[in-house]
N, C-alpha and C. Protein backbone atom coordinates (compact mmCIF):
# COMPACT_ATOMS: atom_id res chain seq x y z
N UNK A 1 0.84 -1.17 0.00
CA UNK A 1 0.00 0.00 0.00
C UNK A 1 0.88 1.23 0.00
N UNK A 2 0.36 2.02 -0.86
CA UNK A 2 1.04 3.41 -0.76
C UNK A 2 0.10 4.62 -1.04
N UNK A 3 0.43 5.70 -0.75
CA UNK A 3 -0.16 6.84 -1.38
C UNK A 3 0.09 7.37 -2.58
N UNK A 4 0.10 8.47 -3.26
CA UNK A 4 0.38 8.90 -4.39
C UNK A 4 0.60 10.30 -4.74
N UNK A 5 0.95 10.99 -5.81
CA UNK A 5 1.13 12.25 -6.05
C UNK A 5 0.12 13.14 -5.28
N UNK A 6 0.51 14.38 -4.49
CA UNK A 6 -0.39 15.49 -4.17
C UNK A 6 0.37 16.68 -4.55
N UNK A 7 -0.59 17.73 -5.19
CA UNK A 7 0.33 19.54 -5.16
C UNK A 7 0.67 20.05 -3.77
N UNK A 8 1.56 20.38 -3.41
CA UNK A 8 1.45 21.16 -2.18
C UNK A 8 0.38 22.24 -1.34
N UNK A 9 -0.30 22.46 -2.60
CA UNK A 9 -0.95 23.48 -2.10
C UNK A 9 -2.24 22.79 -1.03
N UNK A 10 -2.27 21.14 -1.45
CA UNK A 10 -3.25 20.56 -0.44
C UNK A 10 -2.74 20.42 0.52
N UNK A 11 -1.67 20.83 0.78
CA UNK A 11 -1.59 20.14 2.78
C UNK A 11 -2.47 21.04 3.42
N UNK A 12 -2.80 21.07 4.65
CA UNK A 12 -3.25 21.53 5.66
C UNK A 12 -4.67 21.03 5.09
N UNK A 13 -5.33 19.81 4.82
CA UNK A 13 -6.64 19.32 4.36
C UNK A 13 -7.40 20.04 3.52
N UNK A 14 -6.27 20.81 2.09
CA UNK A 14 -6.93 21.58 1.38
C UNK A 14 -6.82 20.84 0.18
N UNK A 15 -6.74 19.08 0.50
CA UNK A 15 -7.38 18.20 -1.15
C UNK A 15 -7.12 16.80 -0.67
N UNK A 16 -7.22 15.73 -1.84
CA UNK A 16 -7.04 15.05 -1.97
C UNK A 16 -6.24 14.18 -2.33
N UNK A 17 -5.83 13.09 -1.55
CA UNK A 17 -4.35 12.06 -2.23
C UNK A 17 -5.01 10.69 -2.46
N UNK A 18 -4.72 10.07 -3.22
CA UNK A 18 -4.70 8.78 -3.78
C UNK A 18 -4.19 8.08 -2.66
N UNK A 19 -5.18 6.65 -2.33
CA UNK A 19 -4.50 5.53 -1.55
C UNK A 19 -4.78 4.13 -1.90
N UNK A 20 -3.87 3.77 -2.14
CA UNK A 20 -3.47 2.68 -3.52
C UNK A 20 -2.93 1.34 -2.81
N UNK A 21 -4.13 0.10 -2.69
CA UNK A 21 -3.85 -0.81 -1.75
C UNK A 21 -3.73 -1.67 -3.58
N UNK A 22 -2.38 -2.57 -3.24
CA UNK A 22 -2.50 -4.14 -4.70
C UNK A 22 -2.49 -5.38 -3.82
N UNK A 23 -3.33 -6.41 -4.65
CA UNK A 23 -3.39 -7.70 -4.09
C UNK A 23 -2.46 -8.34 -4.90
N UNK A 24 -1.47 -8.69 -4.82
CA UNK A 24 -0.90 -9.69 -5.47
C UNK A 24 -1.36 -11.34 -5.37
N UNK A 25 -1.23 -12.04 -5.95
CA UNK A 25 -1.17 -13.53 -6.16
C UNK A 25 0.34 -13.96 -6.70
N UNK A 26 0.77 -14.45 -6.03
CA UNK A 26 2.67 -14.66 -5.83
C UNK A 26 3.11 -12.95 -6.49
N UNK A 27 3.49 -13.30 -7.88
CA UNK A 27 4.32 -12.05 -8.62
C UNK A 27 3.14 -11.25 -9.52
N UNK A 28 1.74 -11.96 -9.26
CA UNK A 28 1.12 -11.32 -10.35
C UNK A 28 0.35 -9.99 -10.00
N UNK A 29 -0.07 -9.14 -10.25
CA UNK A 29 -1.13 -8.51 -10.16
C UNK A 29 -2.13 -9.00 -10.01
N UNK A 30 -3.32 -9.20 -8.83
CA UNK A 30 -4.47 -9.37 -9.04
C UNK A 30 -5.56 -8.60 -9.12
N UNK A 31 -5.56 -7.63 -8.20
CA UNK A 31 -6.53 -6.83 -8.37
C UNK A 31 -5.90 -5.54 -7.41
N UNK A 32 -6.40 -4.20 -7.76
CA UNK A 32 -5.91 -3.11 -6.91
C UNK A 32 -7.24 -2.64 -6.29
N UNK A 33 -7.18 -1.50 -5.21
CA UNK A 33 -8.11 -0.70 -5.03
C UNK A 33 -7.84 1.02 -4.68
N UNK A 34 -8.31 1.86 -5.04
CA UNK A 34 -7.75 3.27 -4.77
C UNK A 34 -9.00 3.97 -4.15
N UNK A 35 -8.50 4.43 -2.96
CA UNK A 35 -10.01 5.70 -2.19
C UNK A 35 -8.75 6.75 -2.29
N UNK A 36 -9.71 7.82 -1.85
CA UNK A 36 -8.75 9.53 -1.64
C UNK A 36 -9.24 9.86 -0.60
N UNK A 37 -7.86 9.96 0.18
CA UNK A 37 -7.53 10.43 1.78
C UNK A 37 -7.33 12.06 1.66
N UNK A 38 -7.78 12.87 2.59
CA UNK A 38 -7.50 14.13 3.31
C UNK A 38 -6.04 14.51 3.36
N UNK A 39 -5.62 14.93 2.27
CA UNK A 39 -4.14 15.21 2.78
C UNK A 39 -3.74 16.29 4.10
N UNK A 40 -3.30 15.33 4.94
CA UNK A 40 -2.88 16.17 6.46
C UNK A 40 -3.82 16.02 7.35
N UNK A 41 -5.02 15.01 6.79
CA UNK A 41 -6.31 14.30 7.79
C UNK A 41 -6.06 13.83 8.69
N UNK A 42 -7.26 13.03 8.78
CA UNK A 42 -7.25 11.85 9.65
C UNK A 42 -8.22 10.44 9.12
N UNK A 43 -7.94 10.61 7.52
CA UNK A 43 -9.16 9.74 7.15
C UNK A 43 -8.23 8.34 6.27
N UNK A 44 -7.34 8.42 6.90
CA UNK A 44 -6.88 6.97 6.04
C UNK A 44 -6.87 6.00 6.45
N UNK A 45 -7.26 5.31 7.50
CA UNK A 45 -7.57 4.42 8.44
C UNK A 45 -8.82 3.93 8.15
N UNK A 46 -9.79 5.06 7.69
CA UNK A 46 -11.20 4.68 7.76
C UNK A 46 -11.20 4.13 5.77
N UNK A 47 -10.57 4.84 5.16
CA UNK A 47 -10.50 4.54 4.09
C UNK A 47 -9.97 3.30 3.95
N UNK A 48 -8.73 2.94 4.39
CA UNK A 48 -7.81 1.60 4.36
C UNK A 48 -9.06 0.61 4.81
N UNK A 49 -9.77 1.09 5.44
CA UNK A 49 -10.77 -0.22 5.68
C UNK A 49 -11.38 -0.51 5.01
N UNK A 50 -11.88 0.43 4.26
CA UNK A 50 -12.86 -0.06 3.35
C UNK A 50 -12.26 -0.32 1.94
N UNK A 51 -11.15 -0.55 1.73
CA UNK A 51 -10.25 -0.80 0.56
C UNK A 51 -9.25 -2.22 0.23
N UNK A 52 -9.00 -2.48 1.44
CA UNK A 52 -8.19 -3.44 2.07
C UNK A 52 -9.15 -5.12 1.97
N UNK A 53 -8.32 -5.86 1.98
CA UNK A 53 -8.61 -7.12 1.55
C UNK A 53 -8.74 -8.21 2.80
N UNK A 54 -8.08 -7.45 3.81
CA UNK A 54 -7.69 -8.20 5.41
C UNK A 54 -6.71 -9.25 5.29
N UNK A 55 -6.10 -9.02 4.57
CA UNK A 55 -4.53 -10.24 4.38
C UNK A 55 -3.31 -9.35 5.19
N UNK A 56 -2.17 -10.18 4.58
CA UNK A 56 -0.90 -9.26 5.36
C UNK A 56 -1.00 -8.17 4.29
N UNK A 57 -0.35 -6.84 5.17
CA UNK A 57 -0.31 -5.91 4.15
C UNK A 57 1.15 -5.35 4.06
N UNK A 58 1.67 -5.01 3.59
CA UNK A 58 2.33 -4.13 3.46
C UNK A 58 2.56 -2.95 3.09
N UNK A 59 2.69 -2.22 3.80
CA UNK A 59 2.71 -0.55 4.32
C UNK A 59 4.26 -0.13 3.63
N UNK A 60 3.77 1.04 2.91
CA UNK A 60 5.41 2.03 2.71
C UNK A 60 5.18 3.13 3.83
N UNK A 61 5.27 2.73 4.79
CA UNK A 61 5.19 3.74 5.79
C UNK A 61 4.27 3.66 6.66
N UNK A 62 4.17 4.60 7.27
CA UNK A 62 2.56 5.15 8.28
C UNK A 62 1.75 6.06 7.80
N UNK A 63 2.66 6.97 7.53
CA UNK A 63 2.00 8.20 6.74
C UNK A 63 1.75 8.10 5.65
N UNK A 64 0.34 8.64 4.69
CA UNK A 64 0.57 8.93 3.71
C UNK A 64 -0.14 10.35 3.65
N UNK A 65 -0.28 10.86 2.16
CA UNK A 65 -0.92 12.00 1.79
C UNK A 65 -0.64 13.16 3.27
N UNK A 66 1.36 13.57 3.36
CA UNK A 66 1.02 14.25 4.30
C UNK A 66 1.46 13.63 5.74
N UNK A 67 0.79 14.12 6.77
CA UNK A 67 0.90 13.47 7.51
C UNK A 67 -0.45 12.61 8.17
N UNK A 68 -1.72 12.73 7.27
CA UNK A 68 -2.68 11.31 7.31
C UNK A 68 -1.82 10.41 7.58
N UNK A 69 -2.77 9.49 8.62
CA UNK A 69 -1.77 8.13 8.78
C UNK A 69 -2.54 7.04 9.41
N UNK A 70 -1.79 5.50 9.17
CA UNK A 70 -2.84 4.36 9.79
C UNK A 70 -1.54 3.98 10.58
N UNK A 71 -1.86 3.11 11.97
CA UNK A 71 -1.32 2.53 12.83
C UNK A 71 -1.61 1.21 12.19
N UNK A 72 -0.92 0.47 11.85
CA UNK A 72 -1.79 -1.04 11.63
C UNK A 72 -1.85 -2.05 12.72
N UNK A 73 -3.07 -2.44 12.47
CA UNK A 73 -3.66 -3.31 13.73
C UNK A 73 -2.96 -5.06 13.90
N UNK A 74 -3.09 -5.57 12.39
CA UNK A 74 -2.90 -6.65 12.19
C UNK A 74 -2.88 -7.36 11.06
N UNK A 75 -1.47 -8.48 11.40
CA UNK A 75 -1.31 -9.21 9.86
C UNK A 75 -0.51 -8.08 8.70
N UNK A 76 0.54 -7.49 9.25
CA UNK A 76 1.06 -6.12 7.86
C UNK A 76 2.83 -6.08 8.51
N UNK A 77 2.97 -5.76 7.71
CA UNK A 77 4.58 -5.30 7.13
C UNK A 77 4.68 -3.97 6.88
N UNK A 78 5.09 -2.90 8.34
CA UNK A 78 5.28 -1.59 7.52
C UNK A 78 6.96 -1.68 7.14
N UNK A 79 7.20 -0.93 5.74
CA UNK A 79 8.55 -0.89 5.45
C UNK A 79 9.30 0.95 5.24
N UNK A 80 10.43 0.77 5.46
CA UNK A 80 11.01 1.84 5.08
C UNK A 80 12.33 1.77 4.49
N UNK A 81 12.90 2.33 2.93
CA UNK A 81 13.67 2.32 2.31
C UNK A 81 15.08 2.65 3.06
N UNK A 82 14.37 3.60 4.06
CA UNK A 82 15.77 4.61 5.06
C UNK A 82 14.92 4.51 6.05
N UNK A 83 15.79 4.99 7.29
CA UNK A 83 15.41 5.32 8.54
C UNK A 83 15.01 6.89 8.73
N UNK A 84 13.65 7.23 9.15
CA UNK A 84 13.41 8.03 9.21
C UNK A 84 14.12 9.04 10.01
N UNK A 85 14.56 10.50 9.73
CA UNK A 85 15.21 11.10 10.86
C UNK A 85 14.03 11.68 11.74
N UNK A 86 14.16 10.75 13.04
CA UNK A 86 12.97 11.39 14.25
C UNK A 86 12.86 12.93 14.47
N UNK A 87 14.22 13.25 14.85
CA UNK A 87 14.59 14.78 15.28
C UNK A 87 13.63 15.21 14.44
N UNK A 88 13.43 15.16 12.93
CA UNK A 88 12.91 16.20 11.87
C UNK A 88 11.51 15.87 11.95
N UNK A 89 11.28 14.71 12.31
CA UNK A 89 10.01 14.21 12.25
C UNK A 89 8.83 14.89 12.87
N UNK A 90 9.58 14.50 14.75
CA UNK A 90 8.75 15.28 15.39
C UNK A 90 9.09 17.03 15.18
N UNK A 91 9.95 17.30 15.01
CA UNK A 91 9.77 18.71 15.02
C UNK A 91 8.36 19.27 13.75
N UNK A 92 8.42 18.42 13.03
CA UNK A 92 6.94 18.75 11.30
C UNK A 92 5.95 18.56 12.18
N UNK A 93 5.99 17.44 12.99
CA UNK A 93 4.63 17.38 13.65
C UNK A 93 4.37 18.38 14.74
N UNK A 94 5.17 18.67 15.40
CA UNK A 94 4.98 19.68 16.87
C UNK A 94 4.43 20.82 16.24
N UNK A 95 5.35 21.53 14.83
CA UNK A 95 5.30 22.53 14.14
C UNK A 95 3.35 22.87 13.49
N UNK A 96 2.61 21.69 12.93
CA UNK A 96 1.65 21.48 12.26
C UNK A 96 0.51 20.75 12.64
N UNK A 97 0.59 20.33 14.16
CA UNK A 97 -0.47 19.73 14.40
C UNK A 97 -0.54 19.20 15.90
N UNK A 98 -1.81 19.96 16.82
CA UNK A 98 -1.68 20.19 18.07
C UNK A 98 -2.73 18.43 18.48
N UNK A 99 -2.83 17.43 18.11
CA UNK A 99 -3.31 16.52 18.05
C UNK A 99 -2.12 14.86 19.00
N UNK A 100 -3.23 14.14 19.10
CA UNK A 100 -2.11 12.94 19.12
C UNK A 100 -1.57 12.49 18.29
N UNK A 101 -1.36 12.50 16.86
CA UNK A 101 -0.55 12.07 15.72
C UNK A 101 0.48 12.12 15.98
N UNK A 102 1.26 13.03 16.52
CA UNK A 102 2.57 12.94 16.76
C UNK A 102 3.12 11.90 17.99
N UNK A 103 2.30 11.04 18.88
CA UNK A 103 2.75 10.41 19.88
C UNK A 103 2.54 9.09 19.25
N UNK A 104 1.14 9.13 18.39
CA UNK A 104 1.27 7.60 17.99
C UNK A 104 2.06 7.68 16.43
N UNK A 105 2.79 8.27 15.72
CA UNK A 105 3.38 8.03 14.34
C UNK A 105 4.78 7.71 15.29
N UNK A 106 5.40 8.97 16.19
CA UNK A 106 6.47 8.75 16.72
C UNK A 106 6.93 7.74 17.57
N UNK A 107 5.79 6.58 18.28
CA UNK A 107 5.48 5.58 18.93
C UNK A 107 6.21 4.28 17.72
N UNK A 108 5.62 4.60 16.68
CA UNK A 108 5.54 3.58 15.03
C UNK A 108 7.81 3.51 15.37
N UNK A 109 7.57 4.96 14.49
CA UNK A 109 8.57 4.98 14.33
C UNK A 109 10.32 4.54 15.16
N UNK A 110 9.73 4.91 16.27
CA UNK A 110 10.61 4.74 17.51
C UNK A 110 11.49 3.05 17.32
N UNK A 111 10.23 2.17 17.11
CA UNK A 111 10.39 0.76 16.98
C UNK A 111 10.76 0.30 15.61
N UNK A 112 11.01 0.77 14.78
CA UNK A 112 11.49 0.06 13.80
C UNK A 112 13.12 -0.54 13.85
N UNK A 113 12.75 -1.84 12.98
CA UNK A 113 13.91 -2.55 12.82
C UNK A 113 14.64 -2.82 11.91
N UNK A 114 16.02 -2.60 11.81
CA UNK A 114 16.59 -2.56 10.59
C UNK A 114 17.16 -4.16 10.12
N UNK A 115 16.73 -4.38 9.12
CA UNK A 115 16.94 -6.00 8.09
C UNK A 115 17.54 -5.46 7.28
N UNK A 116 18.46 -6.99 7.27
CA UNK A 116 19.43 -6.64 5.87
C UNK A 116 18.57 -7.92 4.91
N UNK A 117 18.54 -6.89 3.67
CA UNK A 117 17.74 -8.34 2.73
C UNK A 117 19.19 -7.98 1.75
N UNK A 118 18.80 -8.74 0.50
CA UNK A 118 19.82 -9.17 -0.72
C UNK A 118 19.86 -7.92 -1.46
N UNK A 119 18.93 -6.89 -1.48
CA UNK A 119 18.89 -5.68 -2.18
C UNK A 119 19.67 -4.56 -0.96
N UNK A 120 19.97 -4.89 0.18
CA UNK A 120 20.29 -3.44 1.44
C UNK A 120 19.19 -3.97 2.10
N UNK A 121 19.65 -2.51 3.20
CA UNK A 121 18.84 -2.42 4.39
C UNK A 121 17.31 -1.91 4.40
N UNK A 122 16.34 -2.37 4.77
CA UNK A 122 14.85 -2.00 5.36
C UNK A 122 14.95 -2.06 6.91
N UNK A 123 13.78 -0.86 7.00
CA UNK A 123 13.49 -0.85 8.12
C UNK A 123 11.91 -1.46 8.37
N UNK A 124 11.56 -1.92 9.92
CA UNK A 124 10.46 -3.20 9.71
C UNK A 124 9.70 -2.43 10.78
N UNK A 125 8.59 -2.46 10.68
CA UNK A 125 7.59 -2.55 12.17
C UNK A 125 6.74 -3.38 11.75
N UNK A 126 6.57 -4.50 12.60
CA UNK A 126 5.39 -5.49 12.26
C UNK A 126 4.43 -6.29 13.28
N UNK A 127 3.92 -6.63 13.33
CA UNK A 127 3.43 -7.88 14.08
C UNK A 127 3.61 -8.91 13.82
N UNK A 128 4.53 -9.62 12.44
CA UNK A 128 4.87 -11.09 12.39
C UNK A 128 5.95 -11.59 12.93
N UNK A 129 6.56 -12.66 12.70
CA UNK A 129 7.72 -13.30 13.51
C UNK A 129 9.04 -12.02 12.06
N UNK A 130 9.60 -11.91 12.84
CA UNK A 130 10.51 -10.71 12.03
C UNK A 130 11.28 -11.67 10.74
N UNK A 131 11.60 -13.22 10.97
CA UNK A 131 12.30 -13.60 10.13
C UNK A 131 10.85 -13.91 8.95
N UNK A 132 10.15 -13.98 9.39
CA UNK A 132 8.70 -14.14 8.35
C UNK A 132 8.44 -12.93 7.66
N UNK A 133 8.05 -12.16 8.07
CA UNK A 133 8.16 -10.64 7.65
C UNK A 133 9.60 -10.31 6.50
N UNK A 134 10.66 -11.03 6.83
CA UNK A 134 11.77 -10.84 6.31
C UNK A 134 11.79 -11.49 4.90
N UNK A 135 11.52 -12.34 5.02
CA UNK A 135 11.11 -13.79 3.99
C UNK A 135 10.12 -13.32 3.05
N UNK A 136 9.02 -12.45 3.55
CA UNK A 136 7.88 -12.37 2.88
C UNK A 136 8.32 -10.79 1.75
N UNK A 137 9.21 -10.12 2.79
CA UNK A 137 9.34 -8.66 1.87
C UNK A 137 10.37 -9.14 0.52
N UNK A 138 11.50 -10.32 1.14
CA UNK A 138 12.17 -10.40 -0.26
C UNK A 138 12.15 -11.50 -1.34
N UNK A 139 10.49 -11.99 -0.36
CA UNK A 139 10.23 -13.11 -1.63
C UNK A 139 9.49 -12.09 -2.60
N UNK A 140 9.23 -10.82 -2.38
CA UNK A 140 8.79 -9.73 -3.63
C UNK A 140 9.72 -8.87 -3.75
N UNK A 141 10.89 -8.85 -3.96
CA UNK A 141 11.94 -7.51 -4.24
C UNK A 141 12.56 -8.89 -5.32
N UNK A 142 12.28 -7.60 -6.50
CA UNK A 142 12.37 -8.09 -8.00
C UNK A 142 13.16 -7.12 -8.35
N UNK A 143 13.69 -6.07 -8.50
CA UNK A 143 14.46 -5.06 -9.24
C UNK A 143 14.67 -4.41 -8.73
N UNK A 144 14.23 -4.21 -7.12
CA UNK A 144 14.98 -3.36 -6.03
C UNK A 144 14.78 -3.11 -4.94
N UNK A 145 14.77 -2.65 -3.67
CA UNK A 145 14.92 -3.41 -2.55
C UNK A 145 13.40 -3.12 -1.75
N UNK A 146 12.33 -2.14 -3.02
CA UNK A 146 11.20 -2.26 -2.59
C UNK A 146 10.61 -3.17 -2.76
N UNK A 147 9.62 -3.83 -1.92
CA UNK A 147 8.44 -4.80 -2.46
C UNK A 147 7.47 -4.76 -3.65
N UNK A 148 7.73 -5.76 -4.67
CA UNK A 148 6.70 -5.11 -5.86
C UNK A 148 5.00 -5.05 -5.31
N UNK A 149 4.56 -5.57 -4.29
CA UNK A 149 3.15 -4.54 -3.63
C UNK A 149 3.53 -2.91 -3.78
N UNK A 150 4.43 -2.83 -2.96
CA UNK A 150 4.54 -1.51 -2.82
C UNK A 150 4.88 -0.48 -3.93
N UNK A 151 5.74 -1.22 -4.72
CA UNK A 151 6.51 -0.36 -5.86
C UNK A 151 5.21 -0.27 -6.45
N UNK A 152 4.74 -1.17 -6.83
CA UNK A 152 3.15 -0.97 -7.55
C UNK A 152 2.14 0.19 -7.47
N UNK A 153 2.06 -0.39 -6.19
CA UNK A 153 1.17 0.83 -5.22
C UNK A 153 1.56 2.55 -5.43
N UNK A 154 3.26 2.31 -5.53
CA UNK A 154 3.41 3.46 -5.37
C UNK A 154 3.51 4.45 -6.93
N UNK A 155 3.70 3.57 -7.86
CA UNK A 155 3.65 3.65 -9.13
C UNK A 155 2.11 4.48 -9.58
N UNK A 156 1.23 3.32 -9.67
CA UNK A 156 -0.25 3.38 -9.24
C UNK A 156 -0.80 4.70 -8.78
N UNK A 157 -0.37 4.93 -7.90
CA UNK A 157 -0.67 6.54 -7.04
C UNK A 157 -0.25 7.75 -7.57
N UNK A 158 0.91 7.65 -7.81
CA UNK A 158 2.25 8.92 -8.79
C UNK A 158 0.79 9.03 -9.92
N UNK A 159 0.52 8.23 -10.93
CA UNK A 159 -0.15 8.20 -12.07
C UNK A 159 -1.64 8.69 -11.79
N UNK A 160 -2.39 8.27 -10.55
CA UNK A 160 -3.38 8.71 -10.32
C UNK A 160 -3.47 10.10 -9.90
N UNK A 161 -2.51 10.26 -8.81
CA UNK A 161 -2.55 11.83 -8.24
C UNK A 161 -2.04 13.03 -9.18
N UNK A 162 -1.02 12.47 -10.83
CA UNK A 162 -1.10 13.26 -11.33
C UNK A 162 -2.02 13.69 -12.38
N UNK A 163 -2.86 12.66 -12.76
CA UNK A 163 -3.97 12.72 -13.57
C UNK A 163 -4.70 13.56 -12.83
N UNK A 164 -5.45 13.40 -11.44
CA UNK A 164 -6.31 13.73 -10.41
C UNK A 164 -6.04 15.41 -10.98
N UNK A 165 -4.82 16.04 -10.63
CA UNK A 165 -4.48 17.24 -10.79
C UNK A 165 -4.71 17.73 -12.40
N UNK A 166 -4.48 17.50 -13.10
CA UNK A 166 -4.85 18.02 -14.57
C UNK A 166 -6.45 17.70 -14.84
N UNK A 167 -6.62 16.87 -14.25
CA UNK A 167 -8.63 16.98 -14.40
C UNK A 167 -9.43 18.55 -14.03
């Protein structure tokens, strides 16, 4: 799952971002689904539900569209290419938003774990056994050290959110 292209001018919940869940079947494509989250909301959680398939998922992150964001409950793989820098993190959030988002994204983040797969390093937050989770992200890294769910997803989104904008 990923999000997708937004203009800047939507942050502060002034539009819409693409959220781009793919089902794979081993390497194939099976089916996708896309809703549009509140960029800088709080509506991607409610969206992810109603989009989502209830399998393992895999997450490019916590955040999307912004700082919208889902905690995942269960059965998912959040990943990260790099380690987020916290310092900068919380300071965007302290800066933009007087809410709990910043205790539970910075909660996410705090715990991630760094895996070495065959492509480099990811970082992991999950609920599965970590060497399963491990197994599962690079039985899909085909051309680079993202998961093709995700690369998909994130492909998927870029194309939607920039269409979205020229409409």
């Amino acid at each position: 799952m990923d999000d997708g292209y937004f203009p800047l001018r939507y942050k502060g919940q002034r539009g819409k971002a693409p959220l781009v869940v793919t089902l794979f079947d081993g390497m194939r494509l099976k089916d996708l689904r896309i809703g549009l989250i509140t960029v800088d909301g709080r509506d991607a959680r409610d969206v992810f539900s109603q989009i989502n398939w209830g399998v393992i998922t895999m997450y490019d992150g916590i955040t999307f569209g912004g700082f919208n964001y889902i905690i995942p409950e269960r059965n998912f793989i959040v990943v990260y290419g790099n380690k987020p820098n916290l310092e900068e993190v919380e300071k965007a959030l302290r800066a933009h938003f007087q809410d709990d988002r910043g205790r539970e994204i910075m909660g996410v983040l705090e715990r991630l774990t760094r895996i070495e797969t065959r492509w480099g390093p990811l970082y992991l937050y999950t609920d599965l056994d970590l060497a399963d989770a491990r197994r599962i992200v690079e039985g899909y890294q085909v051309i680079s050290k993202y998961p093709e769910p995700i690369r998909y997803a994130h492909v998927i989104g870029r194309a939607v959110g920039m269409w979205r904008e020229k409409s």
